[in-house]
PDB file of N, CA and C in Angstrom:
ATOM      1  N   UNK A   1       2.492  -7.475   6.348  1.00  0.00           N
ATOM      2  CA  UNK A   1       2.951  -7.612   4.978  1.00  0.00           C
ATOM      3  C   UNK A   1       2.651  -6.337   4.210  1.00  0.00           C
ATOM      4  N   UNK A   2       3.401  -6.301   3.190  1.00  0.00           N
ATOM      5  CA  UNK A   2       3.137  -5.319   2.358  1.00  0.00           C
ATOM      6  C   UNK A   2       1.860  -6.029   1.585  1.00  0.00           C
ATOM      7  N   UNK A   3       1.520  -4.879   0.654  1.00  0.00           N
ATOM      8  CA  UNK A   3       0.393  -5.418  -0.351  1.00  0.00           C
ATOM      9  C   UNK A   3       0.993  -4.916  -1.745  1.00  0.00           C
ATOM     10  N   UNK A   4       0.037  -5.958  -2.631  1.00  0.00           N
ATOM     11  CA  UNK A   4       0.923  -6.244  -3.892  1.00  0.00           C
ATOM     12  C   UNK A   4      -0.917  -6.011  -5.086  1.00  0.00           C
ATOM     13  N   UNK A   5      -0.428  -5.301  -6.394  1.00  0.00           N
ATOM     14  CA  UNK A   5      -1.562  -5.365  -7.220  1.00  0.00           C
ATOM     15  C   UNK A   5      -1.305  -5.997  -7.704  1.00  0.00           C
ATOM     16  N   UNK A   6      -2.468  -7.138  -7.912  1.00  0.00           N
ATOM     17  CA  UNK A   6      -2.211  -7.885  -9.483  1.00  0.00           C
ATOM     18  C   UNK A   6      -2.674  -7.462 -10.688  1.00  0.00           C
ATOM     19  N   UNK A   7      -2.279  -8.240 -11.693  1.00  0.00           N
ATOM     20  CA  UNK A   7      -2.257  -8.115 -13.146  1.00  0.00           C
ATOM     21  C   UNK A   7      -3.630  -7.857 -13.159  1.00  0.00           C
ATOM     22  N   UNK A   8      -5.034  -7.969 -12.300  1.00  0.00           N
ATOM     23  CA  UNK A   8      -6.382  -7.725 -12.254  1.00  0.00           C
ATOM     24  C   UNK A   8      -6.716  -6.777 -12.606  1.00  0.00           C
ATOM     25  N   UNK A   9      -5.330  -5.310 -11.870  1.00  0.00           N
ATOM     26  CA  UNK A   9      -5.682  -4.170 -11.939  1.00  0.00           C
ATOM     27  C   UNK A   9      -6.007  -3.710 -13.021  1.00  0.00           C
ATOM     28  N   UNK A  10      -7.244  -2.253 -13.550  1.00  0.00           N
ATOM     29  CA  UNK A  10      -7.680  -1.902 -14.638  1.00  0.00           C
ATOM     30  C   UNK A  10      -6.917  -0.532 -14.804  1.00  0.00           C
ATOM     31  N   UNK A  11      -6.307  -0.460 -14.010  1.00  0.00           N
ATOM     32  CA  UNK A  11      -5.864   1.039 -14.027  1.00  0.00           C
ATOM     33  C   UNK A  11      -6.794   2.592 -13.941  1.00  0.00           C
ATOM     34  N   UNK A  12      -7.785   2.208 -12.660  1.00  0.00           N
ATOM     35  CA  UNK A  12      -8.775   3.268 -12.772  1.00  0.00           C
ATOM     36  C   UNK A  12      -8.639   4.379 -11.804  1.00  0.00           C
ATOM     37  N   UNK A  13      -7.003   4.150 -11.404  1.00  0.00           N
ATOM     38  CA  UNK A  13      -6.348   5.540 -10.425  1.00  0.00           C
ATOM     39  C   UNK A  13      -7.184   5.433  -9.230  1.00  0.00           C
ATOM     40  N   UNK A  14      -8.123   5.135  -8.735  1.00  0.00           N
ATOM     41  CA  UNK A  14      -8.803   5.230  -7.358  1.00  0.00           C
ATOM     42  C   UNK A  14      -7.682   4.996  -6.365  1.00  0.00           C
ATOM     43  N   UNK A  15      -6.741   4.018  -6.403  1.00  0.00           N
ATOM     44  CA  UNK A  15      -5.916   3.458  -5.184  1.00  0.00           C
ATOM     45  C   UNK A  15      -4.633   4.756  -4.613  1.00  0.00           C
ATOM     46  N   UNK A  16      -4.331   4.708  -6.087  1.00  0.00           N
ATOM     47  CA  UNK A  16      -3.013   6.028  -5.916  1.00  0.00           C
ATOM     48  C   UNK A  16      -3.361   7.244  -4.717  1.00  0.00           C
ATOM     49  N   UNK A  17      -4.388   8.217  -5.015  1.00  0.00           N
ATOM     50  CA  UNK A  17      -4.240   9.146  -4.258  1.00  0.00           C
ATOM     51  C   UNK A  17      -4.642   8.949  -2.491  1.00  0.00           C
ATOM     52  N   UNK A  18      -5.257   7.684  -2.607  1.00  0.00           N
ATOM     53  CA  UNK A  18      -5.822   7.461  -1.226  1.00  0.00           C
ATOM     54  C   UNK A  18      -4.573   6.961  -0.125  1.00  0.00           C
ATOM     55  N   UNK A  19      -3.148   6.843  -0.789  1.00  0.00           N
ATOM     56  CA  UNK A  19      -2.532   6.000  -0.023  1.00  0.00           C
ATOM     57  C   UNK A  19      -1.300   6.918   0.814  1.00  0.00           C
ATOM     58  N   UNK A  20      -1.627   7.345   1.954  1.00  0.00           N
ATOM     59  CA  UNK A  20      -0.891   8.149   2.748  1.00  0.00           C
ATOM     60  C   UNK A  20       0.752   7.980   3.298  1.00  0.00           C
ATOM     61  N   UNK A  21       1.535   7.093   2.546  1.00  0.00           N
ATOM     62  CA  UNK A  21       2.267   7.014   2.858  1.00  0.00           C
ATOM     63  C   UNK A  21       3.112   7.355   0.872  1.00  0.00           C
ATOM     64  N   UNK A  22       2.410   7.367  -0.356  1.00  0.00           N
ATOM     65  CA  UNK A  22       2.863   7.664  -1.254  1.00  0.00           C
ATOM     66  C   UNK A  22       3.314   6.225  -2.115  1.00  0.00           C
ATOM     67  N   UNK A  23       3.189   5.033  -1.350  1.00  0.00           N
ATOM     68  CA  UNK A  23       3.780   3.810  -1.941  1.00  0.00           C
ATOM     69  C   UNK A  23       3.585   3.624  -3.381  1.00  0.00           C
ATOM     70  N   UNK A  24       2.008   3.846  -3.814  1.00  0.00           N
ATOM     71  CA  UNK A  24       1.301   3.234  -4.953  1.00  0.00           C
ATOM     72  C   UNK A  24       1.688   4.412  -5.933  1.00  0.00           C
ATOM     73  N   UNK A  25       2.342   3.872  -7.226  1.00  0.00           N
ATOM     74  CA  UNK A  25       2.874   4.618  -8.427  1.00  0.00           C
ATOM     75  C   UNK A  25       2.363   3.844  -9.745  1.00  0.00           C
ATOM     76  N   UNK A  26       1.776   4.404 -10.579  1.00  0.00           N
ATOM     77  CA  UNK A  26       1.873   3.698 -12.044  1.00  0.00           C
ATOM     78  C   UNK A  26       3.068   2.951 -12.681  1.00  0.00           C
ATOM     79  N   UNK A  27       2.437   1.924 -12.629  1.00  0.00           N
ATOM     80  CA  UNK A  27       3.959   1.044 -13.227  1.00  0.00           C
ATOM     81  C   UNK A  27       3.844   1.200 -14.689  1.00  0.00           C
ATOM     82  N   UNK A  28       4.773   0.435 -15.257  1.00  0.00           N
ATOM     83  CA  UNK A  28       4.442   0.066 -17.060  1.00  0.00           C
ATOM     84  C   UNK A  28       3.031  -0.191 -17.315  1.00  0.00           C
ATOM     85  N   UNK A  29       2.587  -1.644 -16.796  1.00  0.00           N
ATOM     86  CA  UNK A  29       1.549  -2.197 -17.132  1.00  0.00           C
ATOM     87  C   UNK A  29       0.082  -1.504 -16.252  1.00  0.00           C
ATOM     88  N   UNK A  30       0.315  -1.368 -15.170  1.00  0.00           N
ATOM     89  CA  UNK A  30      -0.638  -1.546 -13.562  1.00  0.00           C
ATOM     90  C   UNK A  30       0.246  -0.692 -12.819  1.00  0.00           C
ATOM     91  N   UNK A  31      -0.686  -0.138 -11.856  1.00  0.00           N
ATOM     92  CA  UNK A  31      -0.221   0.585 -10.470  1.00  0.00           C
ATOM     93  C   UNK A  31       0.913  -0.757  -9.649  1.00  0.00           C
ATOM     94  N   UNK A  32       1.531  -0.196  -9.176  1.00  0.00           N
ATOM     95  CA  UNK A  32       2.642  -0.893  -8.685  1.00  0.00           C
ATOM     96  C   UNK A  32       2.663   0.043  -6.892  1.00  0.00           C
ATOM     97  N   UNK A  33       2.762  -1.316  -6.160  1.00  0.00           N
ATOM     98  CA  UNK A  33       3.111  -0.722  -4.399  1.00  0.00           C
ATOM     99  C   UNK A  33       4.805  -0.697  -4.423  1.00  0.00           C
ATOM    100  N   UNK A  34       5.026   0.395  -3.495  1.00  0.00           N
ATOM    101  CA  UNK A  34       6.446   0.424  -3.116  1.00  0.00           C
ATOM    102  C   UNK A  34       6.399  -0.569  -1.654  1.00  0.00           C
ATOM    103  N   UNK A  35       7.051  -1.887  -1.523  1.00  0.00           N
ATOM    104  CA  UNK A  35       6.606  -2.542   0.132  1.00  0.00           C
ATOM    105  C   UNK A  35       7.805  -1.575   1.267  1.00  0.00           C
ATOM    106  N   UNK A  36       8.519  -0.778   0.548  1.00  0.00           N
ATOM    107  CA  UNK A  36       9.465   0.133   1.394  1.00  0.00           C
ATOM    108  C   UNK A  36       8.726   0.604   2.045  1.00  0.00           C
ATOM    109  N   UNK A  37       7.156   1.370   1.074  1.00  0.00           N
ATOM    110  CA  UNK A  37       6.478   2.421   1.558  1.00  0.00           C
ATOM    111  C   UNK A  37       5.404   2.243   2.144  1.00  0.00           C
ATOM    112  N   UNK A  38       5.148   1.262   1.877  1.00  0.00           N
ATOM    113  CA  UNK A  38       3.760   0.329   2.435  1.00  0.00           C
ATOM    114  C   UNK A  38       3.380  -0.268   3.482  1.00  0.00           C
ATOM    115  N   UNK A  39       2.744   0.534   4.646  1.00  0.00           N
ATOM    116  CA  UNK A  39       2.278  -0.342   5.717  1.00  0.00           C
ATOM    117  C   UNK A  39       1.130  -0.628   5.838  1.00  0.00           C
ATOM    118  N   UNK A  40       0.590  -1.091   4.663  1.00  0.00           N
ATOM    119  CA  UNK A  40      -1.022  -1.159   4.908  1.00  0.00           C
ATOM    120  C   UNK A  40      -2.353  -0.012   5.566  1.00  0.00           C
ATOM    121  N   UNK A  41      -1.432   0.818   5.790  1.00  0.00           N
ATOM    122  CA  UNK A  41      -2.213   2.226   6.510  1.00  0.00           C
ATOM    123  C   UNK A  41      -2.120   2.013   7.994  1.00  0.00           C
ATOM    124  N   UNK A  42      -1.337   1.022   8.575  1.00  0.00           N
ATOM    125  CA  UNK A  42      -1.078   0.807  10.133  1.00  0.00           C
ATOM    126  C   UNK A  42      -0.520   2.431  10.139  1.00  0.00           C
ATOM    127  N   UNK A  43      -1.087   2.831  11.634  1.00  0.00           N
ATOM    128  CA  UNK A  43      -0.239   3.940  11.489  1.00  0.00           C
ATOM    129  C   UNK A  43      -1.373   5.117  11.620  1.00  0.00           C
ATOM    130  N   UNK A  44      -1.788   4.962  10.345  1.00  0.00           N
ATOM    131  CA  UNK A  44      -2.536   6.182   9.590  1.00  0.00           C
ATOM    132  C   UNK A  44      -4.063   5.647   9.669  1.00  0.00           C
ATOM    133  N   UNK A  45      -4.821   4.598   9.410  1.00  0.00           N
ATOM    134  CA  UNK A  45      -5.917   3.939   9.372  1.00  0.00           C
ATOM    135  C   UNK A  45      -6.188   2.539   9.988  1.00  0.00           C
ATOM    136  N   UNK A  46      -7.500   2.358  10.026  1.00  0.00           N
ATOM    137  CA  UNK A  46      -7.652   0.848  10.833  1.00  0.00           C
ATOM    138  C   UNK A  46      -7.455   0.001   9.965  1.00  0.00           C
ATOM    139  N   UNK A  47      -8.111   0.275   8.619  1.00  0.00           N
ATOM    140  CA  UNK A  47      -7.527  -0.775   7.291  1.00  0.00           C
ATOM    141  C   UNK A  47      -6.899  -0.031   6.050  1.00  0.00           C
ATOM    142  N   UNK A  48      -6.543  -0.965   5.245  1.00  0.00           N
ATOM    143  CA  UNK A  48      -5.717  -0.042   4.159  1.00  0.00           C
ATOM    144  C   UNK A  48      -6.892   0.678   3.047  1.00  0.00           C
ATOM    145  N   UNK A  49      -6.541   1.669   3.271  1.00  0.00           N
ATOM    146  CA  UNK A  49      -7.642   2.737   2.009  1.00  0.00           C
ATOM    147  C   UNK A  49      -7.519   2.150   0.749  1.00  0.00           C
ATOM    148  N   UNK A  50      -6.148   1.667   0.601  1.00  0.00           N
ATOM    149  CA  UNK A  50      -6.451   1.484  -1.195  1.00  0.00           C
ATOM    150  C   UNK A  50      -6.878   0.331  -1.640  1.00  0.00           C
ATOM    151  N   UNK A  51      -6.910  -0.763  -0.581  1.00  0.00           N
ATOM    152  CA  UNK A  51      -8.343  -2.195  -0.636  1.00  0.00           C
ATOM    153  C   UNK A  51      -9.851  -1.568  -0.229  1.00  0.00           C
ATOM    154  N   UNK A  52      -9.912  -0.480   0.760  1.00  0.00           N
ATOM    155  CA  UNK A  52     -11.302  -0.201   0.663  1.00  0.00           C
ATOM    156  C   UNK A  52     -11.995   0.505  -1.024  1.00  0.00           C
ATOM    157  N   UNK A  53     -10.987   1.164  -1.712  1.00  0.00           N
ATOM    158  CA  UNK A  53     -11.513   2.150  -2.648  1.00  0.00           C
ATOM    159  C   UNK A  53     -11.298   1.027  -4.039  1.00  0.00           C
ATOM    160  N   UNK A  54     -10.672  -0.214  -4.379  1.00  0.00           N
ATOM    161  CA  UNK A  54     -10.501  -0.566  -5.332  1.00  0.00           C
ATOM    162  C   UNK A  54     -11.528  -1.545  -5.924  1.00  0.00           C
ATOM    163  N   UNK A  55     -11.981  -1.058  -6.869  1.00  0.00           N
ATOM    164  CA  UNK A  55     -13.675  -1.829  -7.692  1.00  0.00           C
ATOM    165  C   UNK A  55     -13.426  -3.273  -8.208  1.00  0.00           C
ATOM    166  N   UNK A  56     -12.020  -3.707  -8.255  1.00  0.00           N
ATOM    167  CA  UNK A  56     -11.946  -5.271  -8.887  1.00  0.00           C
ATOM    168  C   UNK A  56     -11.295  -6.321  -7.648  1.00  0.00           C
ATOM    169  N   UNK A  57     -11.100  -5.760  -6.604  1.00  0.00           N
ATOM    170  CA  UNK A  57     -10.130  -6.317  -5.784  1.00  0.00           C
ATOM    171  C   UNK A  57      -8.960  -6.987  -5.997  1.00  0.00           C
ATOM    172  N   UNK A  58      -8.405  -6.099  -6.205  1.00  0.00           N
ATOM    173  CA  UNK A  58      -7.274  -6.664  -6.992  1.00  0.00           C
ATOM    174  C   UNK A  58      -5.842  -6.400  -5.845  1.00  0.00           C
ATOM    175  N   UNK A  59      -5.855  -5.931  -4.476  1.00  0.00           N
ATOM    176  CA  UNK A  59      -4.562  -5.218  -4.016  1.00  0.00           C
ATOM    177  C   UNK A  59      -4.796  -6.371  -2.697  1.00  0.00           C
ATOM    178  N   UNK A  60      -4.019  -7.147  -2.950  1.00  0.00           N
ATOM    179  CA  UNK A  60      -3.711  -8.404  -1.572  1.00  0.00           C
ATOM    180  C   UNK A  60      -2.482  -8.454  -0.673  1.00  0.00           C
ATOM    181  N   UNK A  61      -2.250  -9.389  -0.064  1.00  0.00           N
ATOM    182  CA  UNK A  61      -1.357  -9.298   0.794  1.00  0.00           C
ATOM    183  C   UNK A  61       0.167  -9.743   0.413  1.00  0.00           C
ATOM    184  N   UNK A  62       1.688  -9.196  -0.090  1.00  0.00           N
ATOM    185  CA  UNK A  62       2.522  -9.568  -0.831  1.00  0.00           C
ATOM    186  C   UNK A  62       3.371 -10.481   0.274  1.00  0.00           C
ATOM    187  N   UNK A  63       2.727 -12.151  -0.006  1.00  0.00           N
ATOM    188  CA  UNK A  63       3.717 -12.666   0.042  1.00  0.00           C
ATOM    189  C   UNK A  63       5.497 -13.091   0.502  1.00  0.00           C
ATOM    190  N   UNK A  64       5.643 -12.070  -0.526  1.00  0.00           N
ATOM    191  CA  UNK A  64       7.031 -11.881  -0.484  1.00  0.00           C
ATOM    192  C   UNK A  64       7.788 -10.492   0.870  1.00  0.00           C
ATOM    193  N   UNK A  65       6.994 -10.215   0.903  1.00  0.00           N
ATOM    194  CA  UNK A  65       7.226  -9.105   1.899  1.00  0.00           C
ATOM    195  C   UNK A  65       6.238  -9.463   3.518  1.00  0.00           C
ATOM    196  N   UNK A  66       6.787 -10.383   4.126  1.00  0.00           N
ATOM    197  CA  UNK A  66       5.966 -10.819   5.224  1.00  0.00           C
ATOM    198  C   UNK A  66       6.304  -9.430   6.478  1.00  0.00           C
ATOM    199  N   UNK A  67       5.567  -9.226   7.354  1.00  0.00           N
ATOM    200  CA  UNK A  67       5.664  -8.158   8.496  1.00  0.00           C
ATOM    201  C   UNK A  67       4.390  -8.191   9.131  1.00  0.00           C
ATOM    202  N   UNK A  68       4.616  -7.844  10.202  1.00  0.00           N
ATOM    203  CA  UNK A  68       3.881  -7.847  11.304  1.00  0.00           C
ATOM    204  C   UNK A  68       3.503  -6.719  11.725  1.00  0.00           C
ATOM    205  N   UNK A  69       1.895  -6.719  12.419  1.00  0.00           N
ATOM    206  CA  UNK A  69       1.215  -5.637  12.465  1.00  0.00           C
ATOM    207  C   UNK A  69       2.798  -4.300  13.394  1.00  0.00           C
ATOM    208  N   UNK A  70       3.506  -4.585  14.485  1.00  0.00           N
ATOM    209  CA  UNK A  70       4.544  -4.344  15.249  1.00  0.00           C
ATOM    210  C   UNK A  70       5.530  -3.455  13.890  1.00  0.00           C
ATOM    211  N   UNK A  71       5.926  -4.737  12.510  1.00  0.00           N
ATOM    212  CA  UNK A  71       7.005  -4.083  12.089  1.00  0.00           C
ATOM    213  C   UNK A  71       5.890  -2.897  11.027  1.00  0.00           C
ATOM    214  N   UNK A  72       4.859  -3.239  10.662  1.00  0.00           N
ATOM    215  CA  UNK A  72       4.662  -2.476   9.593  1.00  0.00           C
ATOM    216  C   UNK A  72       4.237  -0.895  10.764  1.00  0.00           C
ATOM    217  N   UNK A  73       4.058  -0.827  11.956  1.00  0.00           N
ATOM    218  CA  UNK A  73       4.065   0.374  13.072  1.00  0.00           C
ATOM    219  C   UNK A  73       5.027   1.179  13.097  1.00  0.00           C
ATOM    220  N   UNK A  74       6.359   0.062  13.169  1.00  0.00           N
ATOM    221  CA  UNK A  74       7.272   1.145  13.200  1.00  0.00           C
ATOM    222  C   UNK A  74       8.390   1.695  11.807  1.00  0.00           C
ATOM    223  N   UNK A  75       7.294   1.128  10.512  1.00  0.00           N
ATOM    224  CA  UNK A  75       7.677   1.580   9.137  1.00  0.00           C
ATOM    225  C   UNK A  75       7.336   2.707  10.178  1.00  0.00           C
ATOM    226  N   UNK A  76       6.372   2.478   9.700  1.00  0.00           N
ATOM    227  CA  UNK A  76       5.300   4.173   9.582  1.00  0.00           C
ATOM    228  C   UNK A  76       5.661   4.963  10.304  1.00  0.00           C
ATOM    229  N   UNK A  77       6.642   4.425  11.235  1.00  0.00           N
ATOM    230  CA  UNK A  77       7.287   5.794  12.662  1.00  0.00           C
ATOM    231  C   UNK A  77       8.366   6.156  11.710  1.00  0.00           C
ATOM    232  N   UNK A  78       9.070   5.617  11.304  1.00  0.00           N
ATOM    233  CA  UNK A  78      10.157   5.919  10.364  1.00  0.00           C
ATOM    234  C   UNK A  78       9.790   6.399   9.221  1.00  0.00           C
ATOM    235  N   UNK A  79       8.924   6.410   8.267  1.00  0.00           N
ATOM    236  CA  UNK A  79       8.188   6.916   7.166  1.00  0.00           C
ATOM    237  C   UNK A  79       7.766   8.418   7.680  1.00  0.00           C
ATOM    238  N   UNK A  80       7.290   8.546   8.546  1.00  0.00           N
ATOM    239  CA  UNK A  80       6.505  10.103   9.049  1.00  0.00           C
ATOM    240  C   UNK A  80       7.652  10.476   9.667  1.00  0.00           C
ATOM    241  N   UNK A  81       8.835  10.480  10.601  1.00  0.00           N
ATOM    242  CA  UNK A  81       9.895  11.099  10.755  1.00  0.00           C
ATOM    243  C   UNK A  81      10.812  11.457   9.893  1.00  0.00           C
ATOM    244  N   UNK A  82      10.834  10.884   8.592  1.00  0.00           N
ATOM    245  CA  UNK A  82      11.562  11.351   7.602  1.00  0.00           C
ATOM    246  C   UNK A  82      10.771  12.679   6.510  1.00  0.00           C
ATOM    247  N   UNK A  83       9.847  12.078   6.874  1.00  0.00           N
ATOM    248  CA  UNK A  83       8.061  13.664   6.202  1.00  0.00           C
ATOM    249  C   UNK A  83       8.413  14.690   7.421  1.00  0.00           C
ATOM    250  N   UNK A  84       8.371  14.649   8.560  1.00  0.00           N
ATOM    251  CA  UNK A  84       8.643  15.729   9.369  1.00  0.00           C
ATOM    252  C   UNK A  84       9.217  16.490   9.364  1.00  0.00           C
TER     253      UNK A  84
END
């Protein structure tokens, strides 16, 4: 799955720069994930950096965007071949 911030978020920027694929952007309200861009750090890390670095826990699993450890692998093959 992708991951989703909630309304929890304080907006204290920690998540943004840690996230190697570029997903996480300032929304209106709260940081907002792109789930285009988002593979949880499969790929790149054993867990996702921007749940290890965030002080309210606020960045969970979206629901709405279900995927498997398999599909969110071969985001990330497709995400880094288009960076290449």
């Amino acid at each position: 799955m992708a991951l989703l911030i909630t309304d929890a978020c304080i907006n204290c920027d920690v998540c943004e720069p840690e996230c190697p694929n570029g997903a996480i952007a300032q929304g209106e309200a709260i940081y907002t994930i792109d789930p285009n861009q988002c593979t949880e750090c499969v790929g790149h890390f054993d867990e996702p950096q921007c749940v290890q670095v965030c002080p309210v826990d606020c960045i969970v699993l979206d629901p709405e965007h279900p995927e498997t450890k398999e599909q969110l692998y071969q985001k990330y093959l497709a995400l880094t071949r288009k960076a290449g």
